[in-house]
PDB file of N, CA and C in Angstrom:
ATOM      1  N   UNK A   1     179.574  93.712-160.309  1.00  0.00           N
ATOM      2  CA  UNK A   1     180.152  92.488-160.829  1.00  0.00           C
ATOM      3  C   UNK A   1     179.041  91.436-160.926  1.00  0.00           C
ATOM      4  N   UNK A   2     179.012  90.699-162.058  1.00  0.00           N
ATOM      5  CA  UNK A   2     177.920  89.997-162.532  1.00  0.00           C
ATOM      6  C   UNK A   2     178.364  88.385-162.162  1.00  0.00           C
ATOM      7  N   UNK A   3     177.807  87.814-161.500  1.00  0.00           N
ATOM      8  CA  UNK A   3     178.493  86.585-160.869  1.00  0.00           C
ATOM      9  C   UNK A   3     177.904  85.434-161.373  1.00  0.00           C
ATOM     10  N   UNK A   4     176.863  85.565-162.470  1.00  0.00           N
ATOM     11  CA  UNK A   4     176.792  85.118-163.441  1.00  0.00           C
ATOM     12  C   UNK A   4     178.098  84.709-164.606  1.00  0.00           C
ATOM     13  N   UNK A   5     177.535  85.662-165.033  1.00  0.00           N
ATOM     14  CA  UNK A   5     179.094  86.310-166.031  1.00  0.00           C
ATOM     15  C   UNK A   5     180.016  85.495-165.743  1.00  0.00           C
ATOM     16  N   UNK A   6     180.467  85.680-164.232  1.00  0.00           N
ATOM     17  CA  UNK A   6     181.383  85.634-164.144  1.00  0.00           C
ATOM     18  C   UNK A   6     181.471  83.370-164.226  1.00  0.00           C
ATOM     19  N   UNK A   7     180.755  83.034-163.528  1.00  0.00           N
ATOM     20  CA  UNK A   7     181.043  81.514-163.627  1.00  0.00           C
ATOM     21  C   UNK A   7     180.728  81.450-165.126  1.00  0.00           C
ATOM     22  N   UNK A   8     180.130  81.690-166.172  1.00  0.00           N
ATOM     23  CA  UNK A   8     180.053  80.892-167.432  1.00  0.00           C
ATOM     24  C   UNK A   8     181.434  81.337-167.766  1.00  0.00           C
ATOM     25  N   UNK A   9     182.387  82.580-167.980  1.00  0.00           N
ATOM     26  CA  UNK A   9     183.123  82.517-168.154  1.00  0.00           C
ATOM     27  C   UNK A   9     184.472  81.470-167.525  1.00  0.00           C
ATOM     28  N   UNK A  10     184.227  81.106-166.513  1.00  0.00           N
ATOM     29  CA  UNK A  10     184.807  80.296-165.855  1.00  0.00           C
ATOM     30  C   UNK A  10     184.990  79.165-166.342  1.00  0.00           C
ATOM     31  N   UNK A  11     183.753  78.673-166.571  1.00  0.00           N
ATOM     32  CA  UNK A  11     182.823  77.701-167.498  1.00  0.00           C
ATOM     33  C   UNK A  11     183.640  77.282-168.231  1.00  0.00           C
ATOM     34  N   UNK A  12     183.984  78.473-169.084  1.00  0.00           N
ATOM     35  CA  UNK A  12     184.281  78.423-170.662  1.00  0.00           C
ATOM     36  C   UNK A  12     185.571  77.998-170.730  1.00  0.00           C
ATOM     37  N   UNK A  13     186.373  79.097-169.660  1.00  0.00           N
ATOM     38  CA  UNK A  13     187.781  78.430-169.484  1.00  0.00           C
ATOM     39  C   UNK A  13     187.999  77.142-168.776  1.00  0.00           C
ATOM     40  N   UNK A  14     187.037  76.165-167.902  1.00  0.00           N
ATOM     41  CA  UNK A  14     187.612  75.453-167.942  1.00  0.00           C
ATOM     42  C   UNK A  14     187.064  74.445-169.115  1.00  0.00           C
ATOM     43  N   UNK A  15     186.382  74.458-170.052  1.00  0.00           N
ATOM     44  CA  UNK A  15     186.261  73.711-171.181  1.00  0.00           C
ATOM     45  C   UNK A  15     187.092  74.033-172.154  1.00  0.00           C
ATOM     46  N   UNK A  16     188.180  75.179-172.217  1.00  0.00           N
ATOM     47  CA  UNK A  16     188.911  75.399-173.042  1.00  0.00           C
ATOM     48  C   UNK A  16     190.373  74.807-172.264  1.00  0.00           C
ATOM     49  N   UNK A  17     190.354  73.939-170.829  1.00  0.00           N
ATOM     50  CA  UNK A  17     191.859  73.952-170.348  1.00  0.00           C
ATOM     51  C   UNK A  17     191.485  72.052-170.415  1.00  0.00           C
ATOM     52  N   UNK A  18     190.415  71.660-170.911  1.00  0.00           N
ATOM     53  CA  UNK A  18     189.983  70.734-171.468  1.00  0.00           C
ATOM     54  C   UNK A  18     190.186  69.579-171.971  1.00  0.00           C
ATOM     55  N   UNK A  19     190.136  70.853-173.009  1.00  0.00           N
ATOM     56  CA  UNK A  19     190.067  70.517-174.687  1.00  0.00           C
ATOM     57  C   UNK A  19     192.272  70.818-174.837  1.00  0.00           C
ATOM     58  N   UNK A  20     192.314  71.216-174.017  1.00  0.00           N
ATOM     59  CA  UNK A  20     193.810  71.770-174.259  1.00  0.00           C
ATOM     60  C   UNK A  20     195.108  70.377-173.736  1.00  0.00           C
ATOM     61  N   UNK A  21     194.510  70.203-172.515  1.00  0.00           N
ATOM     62  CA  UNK A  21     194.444  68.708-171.576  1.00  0.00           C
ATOM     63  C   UNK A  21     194.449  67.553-172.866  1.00  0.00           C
ATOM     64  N   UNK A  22     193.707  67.420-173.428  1.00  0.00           N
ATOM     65  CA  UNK A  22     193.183  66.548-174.222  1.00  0.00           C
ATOM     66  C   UNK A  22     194.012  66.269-175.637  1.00  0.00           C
ATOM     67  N   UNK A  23     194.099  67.795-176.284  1.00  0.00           N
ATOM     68  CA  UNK A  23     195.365  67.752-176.998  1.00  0.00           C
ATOM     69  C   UNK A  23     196.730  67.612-176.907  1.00  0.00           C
ATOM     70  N   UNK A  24     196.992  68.010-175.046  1.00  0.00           N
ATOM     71  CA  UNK A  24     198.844  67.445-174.851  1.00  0.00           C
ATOM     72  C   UNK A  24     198.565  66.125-175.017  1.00  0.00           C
ATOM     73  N   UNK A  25     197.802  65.418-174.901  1.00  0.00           N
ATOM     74  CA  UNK A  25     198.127  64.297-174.884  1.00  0.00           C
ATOM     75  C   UNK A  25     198.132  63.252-176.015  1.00  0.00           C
ATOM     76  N   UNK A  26     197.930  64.093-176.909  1.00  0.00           N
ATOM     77  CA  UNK A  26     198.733  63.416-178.256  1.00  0.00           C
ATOM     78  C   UNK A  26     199.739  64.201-179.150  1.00  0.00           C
ATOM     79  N   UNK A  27     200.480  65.128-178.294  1.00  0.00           N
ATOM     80  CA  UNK A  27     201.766  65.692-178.470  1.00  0.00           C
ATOM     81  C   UNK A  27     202.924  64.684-178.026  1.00  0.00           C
ATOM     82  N   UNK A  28     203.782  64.620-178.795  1.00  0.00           N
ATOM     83  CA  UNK A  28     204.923  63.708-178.783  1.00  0.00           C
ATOM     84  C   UNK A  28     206.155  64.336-178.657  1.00  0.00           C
ATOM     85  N   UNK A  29     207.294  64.394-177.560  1.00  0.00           N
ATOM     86  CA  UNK A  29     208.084  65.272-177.074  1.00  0.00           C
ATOM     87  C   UNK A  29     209.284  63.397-177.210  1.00  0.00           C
ATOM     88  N   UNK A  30     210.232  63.951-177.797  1.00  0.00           N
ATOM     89  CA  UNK A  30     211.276  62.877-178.140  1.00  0.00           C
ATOM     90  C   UNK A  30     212.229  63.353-177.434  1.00  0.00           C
ATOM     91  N   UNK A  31     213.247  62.978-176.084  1.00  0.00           N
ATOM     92  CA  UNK A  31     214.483  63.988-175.962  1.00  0.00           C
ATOM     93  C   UNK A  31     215.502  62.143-176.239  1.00  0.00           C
ATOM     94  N   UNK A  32     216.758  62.761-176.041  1.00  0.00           N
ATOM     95  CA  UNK A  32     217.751  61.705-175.533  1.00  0.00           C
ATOM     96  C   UNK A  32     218.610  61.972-174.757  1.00  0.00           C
ATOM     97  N   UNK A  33     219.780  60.944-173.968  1.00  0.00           N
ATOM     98  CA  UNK A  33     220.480  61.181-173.076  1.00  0.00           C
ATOM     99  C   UNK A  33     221.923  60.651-173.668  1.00  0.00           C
ATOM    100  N   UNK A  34     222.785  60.850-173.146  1.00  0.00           N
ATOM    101  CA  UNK A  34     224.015  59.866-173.381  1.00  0.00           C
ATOM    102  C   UNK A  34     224.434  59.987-174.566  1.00  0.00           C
ATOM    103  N   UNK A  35     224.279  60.965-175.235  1.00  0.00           N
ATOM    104  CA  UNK A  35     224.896  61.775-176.559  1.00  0.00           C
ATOM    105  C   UNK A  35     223.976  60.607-177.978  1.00  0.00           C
ATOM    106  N   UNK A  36     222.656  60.420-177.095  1.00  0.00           N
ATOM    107  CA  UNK A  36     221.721  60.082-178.331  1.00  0.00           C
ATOM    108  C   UNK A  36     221.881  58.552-177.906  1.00  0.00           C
ATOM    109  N   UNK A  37     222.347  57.316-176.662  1.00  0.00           N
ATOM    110  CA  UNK A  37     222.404  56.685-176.717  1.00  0.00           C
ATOM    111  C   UNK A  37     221.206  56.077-176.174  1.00  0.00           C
ATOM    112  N   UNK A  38     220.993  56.650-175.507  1.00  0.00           N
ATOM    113  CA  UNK A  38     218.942  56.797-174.822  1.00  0.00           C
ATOM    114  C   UNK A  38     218.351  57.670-175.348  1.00  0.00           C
ATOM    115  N   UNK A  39     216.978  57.167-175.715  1.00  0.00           N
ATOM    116  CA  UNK A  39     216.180  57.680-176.333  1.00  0.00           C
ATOM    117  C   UNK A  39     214.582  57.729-175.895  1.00  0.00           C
ATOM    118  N   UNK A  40     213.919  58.476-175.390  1.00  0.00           N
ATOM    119  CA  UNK A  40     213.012  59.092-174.311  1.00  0.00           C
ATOM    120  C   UNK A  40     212.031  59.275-175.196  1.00  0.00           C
ATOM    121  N   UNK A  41     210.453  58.610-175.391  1.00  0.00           N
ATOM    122  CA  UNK A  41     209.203  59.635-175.979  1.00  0.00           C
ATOM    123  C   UNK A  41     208.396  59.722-174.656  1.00  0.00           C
ATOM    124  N   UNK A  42     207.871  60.948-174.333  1.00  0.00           N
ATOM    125  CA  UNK A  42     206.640  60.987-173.594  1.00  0.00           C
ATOM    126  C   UNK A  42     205.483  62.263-174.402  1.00  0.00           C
ATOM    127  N   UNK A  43     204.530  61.825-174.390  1.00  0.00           N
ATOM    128  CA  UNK A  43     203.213  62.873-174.639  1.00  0.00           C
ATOM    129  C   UNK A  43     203.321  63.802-173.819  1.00  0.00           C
ATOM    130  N   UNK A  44     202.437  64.801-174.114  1.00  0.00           N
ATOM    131  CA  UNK A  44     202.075  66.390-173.658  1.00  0.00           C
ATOM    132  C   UNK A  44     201.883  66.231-172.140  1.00  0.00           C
ATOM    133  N   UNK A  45     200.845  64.833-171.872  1.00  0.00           N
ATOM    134  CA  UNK A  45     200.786  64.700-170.515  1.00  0.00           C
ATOM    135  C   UNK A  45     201.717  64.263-169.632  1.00  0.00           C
ATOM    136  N   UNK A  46     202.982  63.736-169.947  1.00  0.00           N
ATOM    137  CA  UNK A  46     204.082  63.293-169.494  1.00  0.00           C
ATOM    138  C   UNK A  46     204.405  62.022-169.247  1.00  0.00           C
ATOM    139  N   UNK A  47     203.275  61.461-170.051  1.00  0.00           N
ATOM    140  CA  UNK A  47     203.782  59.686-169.701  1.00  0.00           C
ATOM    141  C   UNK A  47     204.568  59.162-170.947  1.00  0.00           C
ATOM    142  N   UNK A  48     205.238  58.471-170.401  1.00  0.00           N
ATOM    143  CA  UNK A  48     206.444  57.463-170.938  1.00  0.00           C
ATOM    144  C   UNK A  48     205.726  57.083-171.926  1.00  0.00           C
ATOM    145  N   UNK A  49     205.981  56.890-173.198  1.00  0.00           N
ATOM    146  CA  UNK A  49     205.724  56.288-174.285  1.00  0.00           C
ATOM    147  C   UNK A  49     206.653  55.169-174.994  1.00  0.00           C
ATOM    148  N   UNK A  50     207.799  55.524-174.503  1.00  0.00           N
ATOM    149  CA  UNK A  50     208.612  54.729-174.997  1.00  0.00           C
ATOM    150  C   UNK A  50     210.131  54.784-174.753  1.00  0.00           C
ATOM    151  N   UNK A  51     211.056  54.078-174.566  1.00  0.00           N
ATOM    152  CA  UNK A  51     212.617  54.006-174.636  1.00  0.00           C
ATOM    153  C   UNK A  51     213.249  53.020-175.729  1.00  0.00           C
ATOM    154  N   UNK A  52     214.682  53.631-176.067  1.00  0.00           N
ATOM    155  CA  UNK A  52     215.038  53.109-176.962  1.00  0.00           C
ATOM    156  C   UNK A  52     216.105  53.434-176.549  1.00  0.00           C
ATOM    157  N   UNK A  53     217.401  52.209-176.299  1.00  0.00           N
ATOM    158  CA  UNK A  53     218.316  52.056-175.751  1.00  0.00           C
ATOM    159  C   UNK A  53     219.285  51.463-176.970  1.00  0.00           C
ATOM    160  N   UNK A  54     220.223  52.430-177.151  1.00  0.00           N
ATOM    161  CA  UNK A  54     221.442  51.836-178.191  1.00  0.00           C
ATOM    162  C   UNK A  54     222.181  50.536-177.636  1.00  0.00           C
ATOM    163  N   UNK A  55     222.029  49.563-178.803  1.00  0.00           N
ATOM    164  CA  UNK A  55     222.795  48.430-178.334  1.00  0.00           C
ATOM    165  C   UNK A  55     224.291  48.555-177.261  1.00  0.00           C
ATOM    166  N   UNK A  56     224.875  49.083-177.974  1.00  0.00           N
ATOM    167  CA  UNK A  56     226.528  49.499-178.124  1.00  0.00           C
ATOM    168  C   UNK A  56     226.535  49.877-176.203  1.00  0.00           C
ATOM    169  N   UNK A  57     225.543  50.794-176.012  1.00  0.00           N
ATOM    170  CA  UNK A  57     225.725  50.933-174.185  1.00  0.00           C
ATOM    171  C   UNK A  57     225.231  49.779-173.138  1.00  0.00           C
ATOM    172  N   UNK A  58     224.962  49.250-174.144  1.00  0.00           N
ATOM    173  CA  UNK A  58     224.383  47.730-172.832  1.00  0.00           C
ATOM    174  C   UNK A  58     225.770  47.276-172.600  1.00  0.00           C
ATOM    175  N   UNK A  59     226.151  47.258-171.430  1.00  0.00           N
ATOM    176  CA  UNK A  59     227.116  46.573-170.868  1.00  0.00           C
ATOM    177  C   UNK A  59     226.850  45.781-169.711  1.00  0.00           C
ATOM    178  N   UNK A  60     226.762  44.671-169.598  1.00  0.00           N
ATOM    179  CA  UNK A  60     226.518  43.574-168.769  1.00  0.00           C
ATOM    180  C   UNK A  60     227.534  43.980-167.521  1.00  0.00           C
ATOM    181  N   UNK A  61     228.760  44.551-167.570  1.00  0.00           N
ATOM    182  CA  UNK A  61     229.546  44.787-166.052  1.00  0.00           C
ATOM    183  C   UNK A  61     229.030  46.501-165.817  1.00  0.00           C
ATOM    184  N   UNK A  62     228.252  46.940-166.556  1.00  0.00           N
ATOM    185  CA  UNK A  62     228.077  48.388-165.844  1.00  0.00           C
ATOM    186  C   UNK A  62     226.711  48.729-166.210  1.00  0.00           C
ATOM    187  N   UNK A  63     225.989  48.208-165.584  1.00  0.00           N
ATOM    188  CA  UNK A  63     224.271  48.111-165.624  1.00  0.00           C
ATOM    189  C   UNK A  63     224.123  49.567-165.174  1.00  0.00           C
ATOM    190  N   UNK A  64     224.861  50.057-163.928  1.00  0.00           N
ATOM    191  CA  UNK A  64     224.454  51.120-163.257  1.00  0.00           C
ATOM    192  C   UNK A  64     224.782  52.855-164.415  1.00  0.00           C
ATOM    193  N   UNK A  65     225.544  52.468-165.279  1.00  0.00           N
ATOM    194  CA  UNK A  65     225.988  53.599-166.165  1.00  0.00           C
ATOM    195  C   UNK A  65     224.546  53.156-167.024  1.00  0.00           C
ATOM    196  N   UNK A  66     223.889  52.666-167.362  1.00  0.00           N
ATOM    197  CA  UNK A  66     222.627  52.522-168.351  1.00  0.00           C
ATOM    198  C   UNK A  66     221.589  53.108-167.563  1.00  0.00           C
ATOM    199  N   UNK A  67     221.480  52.485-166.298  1.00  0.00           N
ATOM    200  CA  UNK A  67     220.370  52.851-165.796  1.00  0.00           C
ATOM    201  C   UNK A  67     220.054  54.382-165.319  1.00  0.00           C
ATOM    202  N   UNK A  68     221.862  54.847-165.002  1.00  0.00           N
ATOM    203  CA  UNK A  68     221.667  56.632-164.859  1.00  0.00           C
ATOM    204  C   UNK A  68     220.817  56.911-166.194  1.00  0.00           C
ATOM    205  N   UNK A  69     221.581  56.601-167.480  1.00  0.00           N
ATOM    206  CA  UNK A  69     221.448  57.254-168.555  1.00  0.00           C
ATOM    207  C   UNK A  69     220.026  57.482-169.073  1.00  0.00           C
ATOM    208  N   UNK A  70     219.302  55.753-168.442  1.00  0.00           N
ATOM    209  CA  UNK A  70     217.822  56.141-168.657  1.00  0.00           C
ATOM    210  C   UNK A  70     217.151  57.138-168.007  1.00  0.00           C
ATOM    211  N   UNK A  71     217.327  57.224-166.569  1.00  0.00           N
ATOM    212  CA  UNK A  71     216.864  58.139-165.388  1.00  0.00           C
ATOM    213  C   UNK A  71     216.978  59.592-166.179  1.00  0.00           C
ATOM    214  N   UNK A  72     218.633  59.715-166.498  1.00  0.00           N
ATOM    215  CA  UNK A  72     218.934  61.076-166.902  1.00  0.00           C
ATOM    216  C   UNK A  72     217.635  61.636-168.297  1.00  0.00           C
ATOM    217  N   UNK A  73     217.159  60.787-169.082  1.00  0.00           N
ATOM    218  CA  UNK A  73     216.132  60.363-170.378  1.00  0.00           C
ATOM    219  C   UNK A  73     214.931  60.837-170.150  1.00  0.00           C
ATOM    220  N   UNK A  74     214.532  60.231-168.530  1.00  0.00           N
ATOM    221  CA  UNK A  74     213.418  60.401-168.280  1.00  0.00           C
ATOM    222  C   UNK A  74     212.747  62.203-167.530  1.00  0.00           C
ATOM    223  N   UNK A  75     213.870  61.506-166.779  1.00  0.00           N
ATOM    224  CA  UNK A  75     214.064  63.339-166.316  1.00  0.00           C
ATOM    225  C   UNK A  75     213.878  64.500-167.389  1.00  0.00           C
ATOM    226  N   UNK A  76     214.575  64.141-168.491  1.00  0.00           N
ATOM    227  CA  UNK A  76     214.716  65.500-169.665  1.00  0.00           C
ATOM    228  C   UNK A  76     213.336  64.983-170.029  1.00  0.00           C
ATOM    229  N   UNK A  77     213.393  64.581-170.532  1.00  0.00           N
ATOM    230  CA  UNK A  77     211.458  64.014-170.723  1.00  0.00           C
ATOM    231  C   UNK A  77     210.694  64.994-170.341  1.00  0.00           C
ATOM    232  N   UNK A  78     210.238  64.682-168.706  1.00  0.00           N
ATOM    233  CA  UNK A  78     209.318  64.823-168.538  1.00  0.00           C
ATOM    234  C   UNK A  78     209.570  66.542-168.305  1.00  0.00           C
ATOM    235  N   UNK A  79     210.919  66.857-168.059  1.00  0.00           N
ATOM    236  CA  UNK A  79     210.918  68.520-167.901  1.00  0.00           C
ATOM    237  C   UNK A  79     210.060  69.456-169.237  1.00  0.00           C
ATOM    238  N   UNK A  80     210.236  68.789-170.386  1.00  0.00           N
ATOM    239  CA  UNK A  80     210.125  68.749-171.902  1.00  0.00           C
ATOM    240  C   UNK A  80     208.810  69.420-171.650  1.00  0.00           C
ATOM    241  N   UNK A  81     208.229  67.905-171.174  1.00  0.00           N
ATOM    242  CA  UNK A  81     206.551  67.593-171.311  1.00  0.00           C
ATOM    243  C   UNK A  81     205.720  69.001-170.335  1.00  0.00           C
ATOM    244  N   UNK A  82     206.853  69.041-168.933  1.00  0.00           N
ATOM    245  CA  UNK A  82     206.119  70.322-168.154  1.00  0.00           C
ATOM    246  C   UNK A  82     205.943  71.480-168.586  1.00  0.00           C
ATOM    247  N   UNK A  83     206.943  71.684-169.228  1.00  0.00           N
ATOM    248  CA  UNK A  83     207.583  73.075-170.306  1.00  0.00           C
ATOM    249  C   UNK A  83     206.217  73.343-171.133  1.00  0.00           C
ATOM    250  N   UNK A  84     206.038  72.247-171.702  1.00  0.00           N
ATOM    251  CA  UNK A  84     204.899  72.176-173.202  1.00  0.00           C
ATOM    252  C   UNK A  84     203.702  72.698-172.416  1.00  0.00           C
ATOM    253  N   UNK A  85     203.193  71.841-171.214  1.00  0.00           N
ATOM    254  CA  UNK A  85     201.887  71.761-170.724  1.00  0.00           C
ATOM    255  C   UNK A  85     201.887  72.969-170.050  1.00  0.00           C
ATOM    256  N   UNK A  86     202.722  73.831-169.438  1.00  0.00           N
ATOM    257  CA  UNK A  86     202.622  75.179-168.623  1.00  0.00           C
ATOM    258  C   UNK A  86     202.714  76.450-169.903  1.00  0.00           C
ATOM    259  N   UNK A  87     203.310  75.826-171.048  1.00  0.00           N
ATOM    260  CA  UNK A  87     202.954  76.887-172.632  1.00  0.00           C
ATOM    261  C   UNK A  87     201.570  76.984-173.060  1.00  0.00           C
ATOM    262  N   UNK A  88     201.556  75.525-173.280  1.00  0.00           N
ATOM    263  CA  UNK A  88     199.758  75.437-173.580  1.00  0.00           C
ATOM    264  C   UNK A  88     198.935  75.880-172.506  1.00  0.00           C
ATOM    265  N   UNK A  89     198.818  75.710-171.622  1.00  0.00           N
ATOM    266  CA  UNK A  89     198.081  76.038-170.319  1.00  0.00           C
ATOM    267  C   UNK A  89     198.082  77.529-170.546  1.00  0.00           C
ATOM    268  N   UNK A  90     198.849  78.290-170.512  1.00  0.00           N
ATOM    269  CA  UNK A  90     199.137  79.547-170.357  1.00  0.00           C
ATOM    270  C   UNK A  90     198.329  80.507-171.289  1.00  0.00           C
ATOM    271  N   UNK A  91     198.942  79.538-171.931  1.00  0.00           N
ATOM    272  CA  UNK A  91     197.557  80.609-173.327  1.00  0.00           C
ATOM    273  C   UNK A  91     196.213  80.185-173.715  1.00  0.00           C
ATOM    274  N   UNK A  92     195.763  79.499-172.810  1.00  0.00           N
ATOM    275  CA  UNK A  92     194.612  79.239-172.459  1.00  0.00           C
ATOM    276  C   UNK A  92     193.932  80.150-171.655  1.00  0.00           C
ATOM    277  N   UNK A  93     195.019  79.978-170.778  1.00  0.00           N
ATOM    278  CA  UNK A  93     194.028  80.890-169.014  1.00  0.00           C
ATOM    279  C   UNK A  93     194.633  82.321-169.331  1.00  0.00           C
ATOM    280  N   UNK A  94     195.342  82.426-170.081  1.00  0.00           N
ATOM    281  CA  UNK A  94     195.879  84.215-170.085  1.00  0.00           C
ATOM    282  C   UNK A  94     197.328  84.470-168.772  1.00  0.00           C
ATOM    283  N   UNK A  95     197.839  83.559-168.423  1.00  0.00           N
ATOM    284  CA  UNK A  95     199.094  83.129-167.368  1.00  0.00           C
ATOM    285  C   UNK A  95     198.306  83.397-166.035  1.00  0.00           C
ATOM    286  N   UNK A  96     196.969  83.413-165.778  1.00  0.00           N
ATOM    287  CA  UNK A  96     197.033  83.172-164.908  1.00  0.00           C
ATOM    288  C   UNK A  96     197.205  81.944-163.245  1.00  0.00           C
ATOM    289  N   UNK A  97     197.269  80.863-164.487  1.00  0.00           N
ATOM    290  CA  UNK A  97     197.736  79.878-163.577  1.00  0.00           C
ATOM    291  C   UNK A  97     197.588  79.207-161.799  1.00  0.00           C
ATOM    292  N   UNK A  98     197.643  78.164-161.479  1.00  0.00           N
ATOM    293  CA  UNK A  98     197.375  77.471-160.339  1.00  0.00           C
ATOM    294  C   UNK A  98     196.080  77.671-160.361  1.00  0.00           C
ATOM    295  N   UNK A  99     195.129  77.732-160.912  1.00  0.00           N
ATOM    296  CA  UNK A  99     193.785  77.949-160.546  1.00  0.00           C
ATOM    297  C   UNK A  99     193.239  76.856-159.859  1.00  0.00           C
ATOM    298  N   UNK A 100     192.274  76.741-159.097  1.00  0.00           N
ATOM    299  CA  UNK A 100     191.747  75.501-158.458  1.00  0.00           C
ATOM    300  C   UNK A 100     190.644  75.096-159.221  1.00  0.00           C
ATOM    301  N   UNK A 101     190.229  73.907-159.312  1.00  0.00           N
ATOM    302  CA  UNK A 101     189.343  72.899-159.700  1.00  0.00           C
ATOM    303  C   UNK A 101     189.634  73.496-161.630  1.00  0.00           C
ATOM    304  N   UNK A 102     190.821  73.463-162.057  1.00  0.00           N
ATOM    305  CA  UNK A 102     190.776  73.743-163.598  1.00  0.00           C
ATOM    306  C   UNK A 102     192.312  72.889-163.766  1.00  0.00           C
ATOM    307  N   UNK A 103     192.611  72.301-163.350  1.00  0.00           N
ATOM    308  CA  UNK A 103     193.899  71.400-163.684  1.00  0.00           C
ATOM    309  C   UNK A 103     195.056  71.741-164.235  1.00  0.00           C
ATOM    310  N   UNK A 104     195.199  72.950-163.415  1.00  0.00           N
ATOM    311  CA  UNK A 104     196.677  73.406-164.247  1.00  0.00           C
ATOM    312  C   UNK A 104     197.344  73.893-162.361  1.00  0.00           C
TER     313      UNK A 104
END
């Protein structure tokens, strides 16, 4: 076993989990909650980009039914975003996954 070899290949994959890193993060994952009344963007990397809250559910006596609905928004979100980044990841490294010092 060539232990050479073996780190440039290493190398390589982690400049290819990168470059991969680099592209979730201008992937745009839209979900909603509340039968479309919340509206959720986060990127590949999973940050919040944005909410968009239908007028019609703002209710001044039931703040706490909005604020599930966002939670519920964010949640589908970011499951979205994990989904995407453990797809992409995957076919990067070949599934082998959790690797240390390669960010997946």
């Amino acid at each position: 076993m060539n232990i050479q070899k073996m780190m440039k290949e290493a190398q390589k994959m982690q400049e290819r989990l990168a470059k991969a890193q680099s592209e979730l993060s201008q992937e745009s994952i839209d979900v909603s909650a509340g039968g479309g009344k919340v509206n959720v963007t986060v990127n590949g990397a999973g940050d919040i980009t944005a909410i968009k809250i239908s007028p019609d559910v703002v209710d001044p006596q039931d703040v706490e039914m909005l604020e599930d609905l966002v939670l519920s928004g964010i949640r589908e979100a970011q499951e979205a975003s994990r989904k995407l980044q453990a797809d992409t990841m995957g076919k990067v490294t070949g599934g082998l996954g959790g690797l240390p010092g390669f960010g997946i």
